[in-house]
Protein backbone atom coordinates (compact mmCIF):
# COMPACT_ATOMS: atom_id res chain seq x y z
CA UNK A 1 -1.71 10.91 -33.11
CA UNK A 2 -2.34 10.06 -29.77
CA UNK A 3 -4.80 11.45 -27.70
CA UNK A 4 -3.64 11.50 -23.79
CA UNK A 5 -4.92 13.25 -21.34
CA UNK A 6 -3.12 12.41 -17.91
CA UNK A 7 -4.77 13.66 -14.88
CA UNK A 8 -3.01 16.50 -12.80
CA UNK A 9 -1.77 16.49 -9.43
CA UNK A 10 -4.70 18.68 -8.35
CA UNK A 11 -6.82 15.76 -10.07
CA UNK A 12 -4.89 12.92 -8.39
CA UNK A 13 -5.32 14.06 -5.37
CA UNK A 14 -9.17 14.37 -5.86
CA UNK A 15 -9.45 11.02 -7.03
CA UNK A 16 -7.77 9.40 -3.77
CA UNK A 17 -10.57 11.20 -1.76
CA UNK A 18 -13.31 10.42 -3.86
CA UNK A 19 -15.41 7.61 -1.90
CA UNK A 20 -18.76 6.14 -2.64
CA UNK A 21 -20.99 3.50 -2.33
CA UNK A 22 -19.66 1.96 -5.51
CA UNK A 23 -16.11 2.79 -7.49
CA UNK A 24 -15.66 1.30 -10.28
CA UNK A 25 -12.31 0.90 -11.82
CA UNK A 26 -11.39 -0.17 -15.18
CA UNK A 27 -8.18 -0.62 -17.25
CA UNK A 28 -7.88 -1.60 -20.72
CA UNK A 29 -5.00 -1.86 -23.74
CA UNK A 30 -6.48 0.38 -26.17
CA UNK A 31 -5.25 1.18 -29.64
CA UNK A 32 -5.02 4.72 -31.62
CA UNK A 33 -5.59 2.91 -34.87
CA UNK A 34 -9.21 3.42 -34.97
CA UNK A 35 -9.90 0.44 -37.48
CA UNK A 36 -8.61 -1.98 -34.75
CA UNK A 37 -10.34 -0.61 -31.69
CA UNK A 38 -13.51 -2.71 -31.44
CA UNK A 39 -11.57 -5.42 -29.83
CA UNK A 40 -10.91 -2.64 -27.27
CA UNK A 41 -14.43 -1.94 -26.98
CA UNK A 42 -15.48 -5.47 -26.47
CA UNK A 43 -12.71 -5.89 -23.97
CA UNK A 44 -14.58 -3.03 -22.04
CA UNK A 45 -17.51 -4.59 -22.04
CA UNK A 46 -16.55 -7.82 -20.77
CA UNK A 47 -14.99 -5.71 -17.95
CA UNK A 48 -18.20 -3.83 -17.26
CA UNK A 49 -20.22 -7.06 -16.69
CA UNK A 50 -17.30 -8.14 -14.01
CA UNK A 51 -17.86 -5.12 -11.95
CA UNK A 52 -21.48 -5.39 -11.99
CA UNK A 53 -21.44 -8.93 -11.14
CA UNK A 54 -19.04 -8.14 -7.95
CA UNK A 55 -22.31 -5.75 -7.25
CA UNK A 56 -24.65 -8.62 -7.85
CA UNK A 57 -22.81 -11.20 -5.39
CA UNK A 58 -22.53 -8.20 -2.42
CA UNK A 59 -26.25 -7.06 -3.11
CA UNK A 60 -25.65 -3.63 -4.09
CA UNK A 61 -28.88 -1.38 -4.44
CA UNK A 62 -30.36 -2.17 -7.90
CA UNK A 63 -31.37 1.36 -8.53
CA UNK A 64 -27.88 2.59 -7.83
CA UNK A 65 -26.41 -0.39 -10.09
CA UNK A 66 -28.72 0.70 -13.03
CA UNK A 67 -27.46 4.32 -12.87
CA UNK A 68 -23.96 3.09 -12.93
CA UNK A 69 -24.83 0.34 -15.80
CA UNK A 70 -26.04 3.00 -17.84
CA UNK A 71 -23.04 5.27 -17.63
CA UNK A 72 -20.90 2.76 -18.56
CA UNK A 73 -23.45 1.50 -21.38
CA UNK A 74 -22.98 4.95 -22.79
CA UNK A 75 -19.61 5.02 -22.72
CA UNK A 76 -19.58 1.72 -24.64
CA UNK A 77 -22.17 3.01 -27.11
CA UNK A 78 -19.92 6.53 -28.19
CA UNK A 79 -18.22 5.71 -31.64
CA UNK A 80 -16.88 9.25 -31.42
CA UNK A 81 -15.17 8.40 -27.98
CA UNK A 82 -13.69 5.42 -29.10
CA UNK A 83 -12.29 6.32 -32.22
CA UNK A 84 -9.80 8.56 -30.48
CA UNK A 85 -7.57 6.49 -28.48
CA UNK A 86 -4.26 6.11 -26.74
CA UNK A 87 -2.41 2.76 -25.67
CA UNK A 88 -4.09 2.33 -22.87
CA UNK A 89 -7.59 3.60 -20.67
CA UNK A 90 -8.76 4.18 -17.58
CA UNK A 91 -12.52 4.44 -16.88
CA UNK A 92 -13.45 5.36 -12.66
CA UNK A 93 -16.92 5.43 -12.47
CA UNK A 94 -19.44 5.87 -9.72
CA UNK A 95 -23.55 5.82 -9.95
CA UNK A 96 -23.15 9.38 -9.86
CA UNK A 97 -20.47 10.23 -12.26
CA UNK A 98 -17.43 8.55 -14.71
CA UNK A 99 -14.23 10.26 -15.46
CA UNK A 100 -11.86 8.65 -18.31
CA UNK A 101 -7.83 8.74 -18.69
CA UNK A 102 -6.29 7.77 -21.94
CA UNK A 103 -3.00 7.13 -21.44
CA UNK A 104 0.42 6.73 -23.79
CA UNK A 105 1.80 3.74 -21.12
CA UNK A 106 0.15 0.54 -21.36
CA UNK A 107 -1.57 -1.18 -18.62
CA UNK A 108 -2.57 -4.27 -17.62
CA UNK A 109 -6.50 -5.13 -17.89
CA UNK A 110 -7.99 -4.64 -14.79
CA UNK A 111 -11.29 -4.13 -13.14
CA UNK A 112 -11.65 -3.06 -9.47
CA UNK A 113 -15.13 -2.63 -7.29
CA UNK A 114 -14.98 -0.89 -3.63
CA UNK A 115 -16.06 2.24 -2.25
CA UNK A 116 -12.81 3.87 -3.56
CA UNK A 117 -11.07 4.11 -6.86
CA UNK A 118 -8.08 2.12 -7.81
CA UNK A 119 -5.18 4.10 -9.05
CA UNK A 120 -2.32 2.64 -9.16
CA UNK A 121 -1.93 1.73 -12.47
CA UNK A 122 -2.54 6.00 -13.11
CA UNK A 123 0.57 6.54 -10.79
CA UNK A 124 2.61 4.67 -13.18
CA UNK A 125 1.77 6.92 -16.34
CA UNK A 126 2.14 10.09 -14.51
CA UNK A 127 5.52 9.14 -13.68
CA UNK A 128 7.23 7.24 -16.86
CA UNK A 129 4.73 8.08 -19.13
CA UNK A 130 7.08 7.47 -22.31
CA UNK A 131 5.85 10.99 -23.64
CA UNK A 132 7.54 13.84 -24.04
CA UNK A 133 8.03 17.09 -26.69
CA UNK A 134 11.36 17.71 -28.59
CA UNK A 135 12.33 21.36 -29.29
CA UNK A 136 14.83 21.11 -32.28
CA UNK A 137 16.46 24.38 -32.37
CA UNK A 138 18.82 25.75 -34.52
CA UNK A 139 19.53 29.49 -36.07
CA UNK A 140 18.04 27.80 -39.38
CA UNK A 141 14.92 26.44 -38.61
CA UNK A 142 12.71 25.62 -35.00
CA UNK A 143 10.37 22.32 -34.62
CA UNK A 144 8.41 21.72 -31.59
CA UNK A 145 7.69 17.73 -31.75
CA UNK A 146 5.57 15.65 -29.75
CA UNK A 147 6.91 12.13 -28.95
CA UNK A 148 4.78 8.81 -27.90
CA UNK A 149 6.48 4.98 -26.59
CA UNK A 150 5.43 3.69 -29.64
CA UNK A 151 3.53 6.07 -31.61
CA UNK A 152 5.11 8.26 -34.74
CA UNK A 153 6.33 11.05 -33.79
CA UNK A 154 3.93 14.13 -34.57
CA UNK A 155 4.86 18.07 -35.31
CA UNK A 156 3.36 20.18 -33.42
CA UNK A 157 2.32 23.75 -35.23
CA UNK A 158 2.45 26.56 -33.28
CA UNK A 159 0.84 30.02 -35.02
CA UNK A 160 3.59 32.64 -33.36
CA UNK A 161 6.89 30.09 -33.64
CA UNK A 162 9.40 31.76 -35.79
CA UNK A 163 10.59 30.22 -38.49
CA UNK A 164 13.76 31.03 -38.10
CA UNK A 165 16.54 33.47 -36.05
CA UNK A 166 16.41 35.46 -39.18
CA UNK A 167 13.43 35.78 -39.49
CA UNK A 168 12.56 36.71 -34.86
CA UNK A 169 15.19 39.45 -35.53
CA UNK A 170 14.26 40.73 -39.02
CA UNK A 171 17.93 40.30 -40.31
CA UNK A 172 19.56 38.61 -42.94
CA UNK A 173 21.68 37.08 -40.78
CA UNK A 174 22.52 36.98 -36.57
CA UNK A 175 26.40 36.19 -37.66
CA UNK A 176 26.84 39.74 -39.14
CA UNK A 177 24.71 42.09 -36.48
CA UNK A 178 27.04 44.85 -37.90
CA UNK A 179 28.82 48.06 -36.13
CA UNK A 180 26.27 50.25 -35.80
CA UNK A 181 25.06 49.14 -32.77
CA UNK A 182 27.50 50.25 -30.35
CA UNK A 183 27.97 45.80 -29.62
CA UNK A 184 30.96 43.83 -30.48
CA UNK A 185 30.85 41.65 -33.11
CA UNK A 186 29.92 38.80 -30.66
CA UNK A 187 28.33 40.94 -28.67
CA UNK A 188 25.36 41.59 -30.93
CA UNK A 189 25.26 38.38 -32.24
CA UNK A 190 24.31 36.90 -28.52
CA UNK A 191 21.60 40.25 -28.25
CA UNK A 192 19.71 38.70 -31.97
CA UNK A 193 19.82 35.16 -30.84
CA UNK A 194 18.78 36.60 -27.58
CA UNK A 195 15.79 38.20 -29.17
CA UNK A 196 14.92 34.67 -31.23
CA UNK A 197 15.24 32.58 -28.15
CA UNK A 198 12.84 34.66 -26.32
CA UNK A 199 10.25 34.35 -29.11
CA UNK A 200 10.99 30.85 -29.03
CA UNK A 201 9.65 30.34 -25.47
CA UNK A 202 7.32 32.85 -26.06
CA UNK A 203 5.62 30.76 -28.91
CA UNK A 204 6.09 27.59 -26.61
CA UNK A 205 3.85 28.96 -23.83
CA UNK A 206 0.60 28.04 -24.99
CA UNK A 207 0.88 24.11 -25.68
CA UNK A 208 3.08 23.99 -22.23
CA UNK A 209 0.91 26.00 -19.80
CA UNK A 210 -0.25 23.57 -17.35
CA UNK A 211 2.10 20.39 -18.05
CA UNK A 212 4.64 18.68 -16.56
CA UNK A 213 5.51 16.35 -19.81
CA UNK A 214 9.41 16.12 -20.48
CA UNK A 215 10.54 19.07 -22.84
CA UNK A 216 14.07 17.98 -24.48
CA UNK A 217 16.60 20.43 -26.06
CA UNK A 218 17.53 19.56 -29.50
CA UNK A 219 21.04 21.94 -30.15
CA UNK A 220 24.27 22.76 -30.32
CA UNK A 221 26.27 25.61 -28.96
CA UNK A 222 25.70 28.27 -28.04
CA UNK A 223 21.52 28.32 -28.71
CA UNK A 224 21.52 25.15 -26.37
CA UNK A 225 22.66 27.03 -23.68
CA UNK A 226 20.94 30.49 -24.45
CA UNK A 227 17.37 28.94 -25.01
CA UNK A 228 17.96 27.26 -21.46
CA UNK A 229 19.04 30.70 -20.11
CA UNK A 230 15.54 32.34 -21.42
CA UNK A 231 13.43 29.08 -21.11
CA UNK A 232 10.36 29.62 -18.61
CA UNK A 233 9.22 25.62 -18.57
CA UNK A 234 9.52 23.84 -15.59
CA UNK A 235 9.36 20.50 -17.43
CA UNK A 236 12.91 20.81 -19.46
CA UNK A 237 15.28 18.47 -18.87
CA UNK A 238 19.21 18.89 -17.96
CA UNK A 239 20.01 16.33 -20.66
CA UNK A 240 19.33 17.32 -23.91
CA UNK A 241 19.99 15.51 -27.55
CA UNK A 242 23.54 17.47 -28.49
CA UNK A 243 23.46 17.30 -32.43
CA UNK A 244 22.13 19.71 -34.88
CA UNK A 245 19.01 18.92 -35.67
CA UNK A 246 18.41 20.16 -38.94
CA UNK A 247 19.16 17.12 -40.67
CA UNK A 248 17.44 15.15 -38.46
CA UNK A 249 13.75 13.48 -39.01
CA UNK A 250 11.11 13.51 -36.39
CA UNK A 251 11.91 9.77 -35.89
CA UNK A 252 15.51 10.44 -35.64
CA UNK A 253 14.62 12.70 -32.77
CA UNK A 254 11.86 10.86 -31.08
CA UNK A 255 14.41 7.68 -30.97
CA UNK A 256 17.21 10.12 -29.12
CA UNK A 257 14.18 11.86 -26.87
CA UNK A 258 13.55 7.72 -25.73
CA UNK A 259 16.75 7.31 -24.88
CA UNK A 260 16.96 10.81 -22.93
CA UNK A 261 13.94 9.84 -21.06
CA UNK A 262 15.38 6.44 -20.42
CA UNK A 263 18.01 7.57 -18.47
CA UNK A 264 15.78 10.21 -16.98
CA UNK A 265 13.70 7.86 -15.39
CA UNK A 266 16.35 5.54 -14.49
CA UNK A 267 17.97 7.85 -12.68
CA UNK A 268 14.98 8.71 -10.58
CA UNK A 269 14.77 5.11 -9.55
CA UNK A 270 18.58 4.52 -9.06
CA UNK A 271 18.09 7.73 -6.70
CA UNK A 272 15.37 6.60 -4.66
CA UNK A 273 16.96 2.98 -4.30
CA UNK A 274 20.40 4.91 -2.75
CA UNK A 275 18.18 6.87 -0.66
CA UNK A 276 16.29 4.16 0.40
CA UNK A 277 19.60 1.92 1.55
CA UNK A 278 20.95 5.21 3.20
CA UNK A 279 18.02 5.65 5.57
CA UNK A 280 17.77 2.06 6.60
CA UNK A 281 20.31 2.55 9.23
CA UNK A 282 18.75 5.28 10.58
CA UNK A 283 15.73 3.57 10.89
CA UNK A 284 13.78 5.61 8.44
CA UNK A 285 13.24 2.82 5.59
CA UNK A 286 11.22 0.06 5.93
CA UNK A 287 9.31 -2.98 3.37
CA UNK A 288 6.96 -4.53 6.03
CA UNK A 289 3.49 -3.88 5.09
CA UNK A 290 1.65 -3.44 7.88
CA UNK A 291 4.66 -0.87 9.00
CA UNK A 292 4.56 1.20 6.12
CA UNK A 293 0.40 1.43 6.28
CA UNK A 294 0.83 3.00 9.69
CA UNK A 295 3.50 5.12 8.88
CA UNK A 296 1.27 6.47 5.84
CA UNK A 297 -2.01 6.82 7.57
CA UNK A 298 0.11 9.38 10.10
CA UNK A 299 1.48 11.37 7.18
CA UNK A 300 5.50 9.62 8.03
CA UNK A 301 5.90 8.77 4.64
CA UNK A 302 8.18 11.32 1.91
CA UNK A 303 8.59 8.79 -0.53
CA UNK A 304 7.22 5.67 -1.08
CA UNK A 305 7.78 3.22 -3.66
CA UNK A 306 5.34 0.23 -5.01
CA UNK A 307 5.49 -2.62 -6.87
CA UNK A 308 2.99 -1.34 -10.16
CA UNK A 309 1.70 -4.96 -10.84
CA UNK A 310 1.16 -6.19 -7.19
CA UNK A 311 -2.25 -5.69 -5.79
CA UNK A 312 -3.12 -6.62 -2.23
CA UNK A 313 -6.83 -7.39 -1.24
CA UNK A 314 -7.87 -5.94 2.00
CA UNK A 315 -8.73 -2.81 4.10
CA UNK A 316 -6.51 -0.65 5.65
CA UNK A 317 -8.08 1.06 9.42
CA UNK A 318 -8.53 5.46 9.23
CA UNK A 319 -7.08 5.47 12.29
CA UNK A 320 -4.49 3.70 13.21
CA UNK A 321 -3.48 1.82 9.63
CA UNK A 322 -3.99 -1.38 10.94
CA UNK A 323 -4.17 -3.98 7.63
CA UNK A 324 -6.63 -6.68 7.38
CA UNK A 325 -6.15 -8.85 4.11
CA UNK A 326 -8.59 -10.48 1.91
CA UNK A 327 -8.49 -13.93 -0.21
CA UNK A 328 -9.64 -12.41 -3.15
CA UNK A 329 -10.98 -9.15 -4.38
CA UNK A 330 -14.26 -7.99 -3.74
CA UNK A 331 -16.86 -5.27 -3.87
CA UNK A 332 -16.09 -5.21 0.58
CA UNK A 333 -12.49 -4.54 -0.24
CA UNK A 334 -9.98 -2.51 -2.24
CA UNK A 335 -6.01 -2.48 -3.08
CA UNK A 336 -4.29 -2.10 0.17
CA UNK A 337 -1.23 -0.63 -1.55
CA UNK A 338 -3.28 1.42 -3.49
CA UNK A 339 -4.37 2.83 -0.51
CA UNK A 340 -1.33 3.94 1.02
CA UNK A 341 -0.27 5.55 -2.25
CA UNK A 342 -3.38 7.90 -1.86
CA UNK A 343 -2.73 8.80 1.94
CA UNK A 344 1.20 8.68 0.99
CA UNK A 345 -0.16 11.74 -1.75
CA UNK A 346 -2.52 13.11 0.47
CA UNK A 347 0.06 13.56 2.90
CA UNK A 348 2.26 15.23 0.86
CA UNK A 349 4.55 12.73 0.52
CA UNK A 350 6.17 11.22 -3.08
CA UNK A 351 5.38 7.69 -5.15
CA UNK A 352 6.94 5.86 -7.68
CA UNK A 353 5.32 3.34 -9.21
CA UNK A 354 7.96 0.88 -10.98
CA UNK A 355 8.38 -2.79 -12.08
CA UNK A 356 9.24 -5.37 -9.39
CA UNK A 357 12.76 -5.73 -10.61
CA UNK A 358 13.35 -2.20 -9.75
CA UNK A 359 11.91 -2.35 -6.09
CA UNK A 360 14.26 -1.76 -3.60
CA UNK A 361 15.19 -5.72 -1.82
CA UNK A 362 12.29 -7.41 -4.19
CA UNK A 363 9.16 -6.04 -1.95
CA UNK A 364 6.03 -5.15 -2.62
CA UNK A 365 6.35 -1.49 -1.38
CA UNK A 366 9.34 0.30 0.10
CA UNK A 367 8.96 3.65 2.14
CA UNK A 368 11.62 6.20 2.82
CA UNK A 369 10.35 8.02 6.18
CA UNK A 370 10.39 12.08 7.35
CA UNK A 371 11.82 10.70 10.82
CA UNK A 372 13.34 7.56 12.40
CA UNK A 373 10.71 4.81 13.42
């Protein structure tokens, strides 16, 4: 299986403040098949010695650099970390502490030195992150499965998930409830699927608490509808796979939960291209750089959209957002889109991070603004 664990808003956010005298950021293709990951591990330690030599040419202090060396020397040396991988890994480190991401999405391999952490490339996996869980529901049986880019699909157990409706309402059947019960025929059969769909969620509660990874519906009529009447997760999508799923695999499903999530994230980006041609002539959409980094350092921006492969040497002023660019990355400089996705965040505006081809006109970045500029 994979093992991904992407950070939380709450997290994000945190990680956009963070500053220090030295932020290190590195991102590397990893694998999950354990046999094959020492290429990944090498790959990390080429990376390492980059950052460390971006120290070496600004003069960094060598006692700080040897606490930060050693972190990441750790990290190196832990078989037991390595052998549990996802597609992809982010390491942020600092003399005085080192967080890591492992994430389903791959990135590409990057390493980043400045006195703040580099994060696009995180933005992109918290938004199409190619992950998702597949609840395949019927009165028969109940699967909840977990579903990578390009990863096997994986079945989830859950201790308190009934195995059937028959056997959440302790009846033969839900298609006979009988007369007894005062119900119509119909009636009681909506009252014991009822009753199964609540356990259903109930059972779900657990593995969801906390997430905001896609949930898909696997099911017909009329537990499709029911479960979504009962469901308490955010995270479940309006378009569901609409076939039975009892005869299908977990590969059957994970390919329809792809193509759900396709068109799920599609439409968020067709949505905030229309939105972003809408505002232009009312002045609240621009592309110009140095335009968009003022409007994020005073908190203007509600969505913003960047380029996920462009990066942009340079600082960006506290005050006023005023851009000065760099020819070349450097320990005295950082990604100035990067940071106006962090004040963009901390501002409580939006970001998509997306593919060139999907940027709104071709640019770099693309801002839709609270009011007219």
């Amino acid at each position: 299986m994979l093992y991904v664990d992407i950070p939380t808003n709450p997290e994000i956010r945190a990680l956009f403040e963070a500053r220090a005298d030295a932020c290190v950021s590195i991102y590397l293709p990893t694998t999950p098949e354990t046999q094959n990951v020492a290429l990944s591990r090498i790959s990390f330690g080429n990376l390492t010695r980059t950052a460390l030599e971006q120290l070496d040419a600004a003069d960094f202090d060598k006692r700080r650099r040897a606490a930060l060396e050693e972190k990441l020397l750790a990290l190196d040396e832990d078989d037991d970390f390595w052998r549990l991988q996802a597609n992809s890994l982010a390491v942020l480190a600092t003399p005085d502490s080192l967080r890591t991401y492992r994430l389903a999405t791959e990135v590409t391999k990057t390493v980043e030195v400045s006195d703040r952490f580099y994060l696009k490339p995180l933005m992109r996996a918290m938004a199409f992150p190619q992950h998702a869980f597949v609840l395949a529901l019927s009165e028969n049986d109940v699967r909840l499965i977990e579903v990578f880019a390009d990863h096997p699909a994986t079945v989830i157990s859950l201790p308190d998930l009934p195995d059937s409706a028959a056997d959440a309402t302790g009846r033969a059947s839900v298609n006979n409830p009988g007369t007894g019960s005062g119900h119509g025929n119909a009636q009681g059969q909506k009252s014991l699927l009822l009753k199964y769909l609540r356990k259903v969620d109930a059972a779900l509660r657990p593995v969801m608490a906390g997430r905001e990874t896609p949930l898909i519906l696997a099911a017909t009529e009329p537990l499709g509808p029911i479960f979504r009447s009962v469901n308490s997760y955010t995270g479940l999508l309006a378009e569901g796979i609409s076939a039975s799923p009892d005869s299908m695999s977990e590969s059957a499903l994970a390919s329809g939960a792809r193509s759900v999530l396709d068109g799920y994230y599609a439409a968020q980006i067709e949505a905030a291209t229309a939105l972003f041609h809408e505002r232009i002539g009312s002045h609240r959409a621009i592309t110009d750089l140095g335009a968009v980094a003022r409007a994020a350092t005073f908190g203007a921006v509600d969505l913003l959209l960047v380029d996920i492969n462009e990066v942009v040497p340079g600082t960006v002023d506290e005050t006023d957002g005023t851009v000065v660019l760099a020819t070349k990355p450097g320990a005295a400089n950082y990604g100035v889109i990067d940071e106006l996705t962090g004040r963009t965040i901390l501002a409580g505006g939006k970001v998509l991070a997306v593919c060139r081809a999907d940027m709104p006109d071709g640019a770099a970045v693309a801002a839709i603004l609270r009011s007219p500029v």
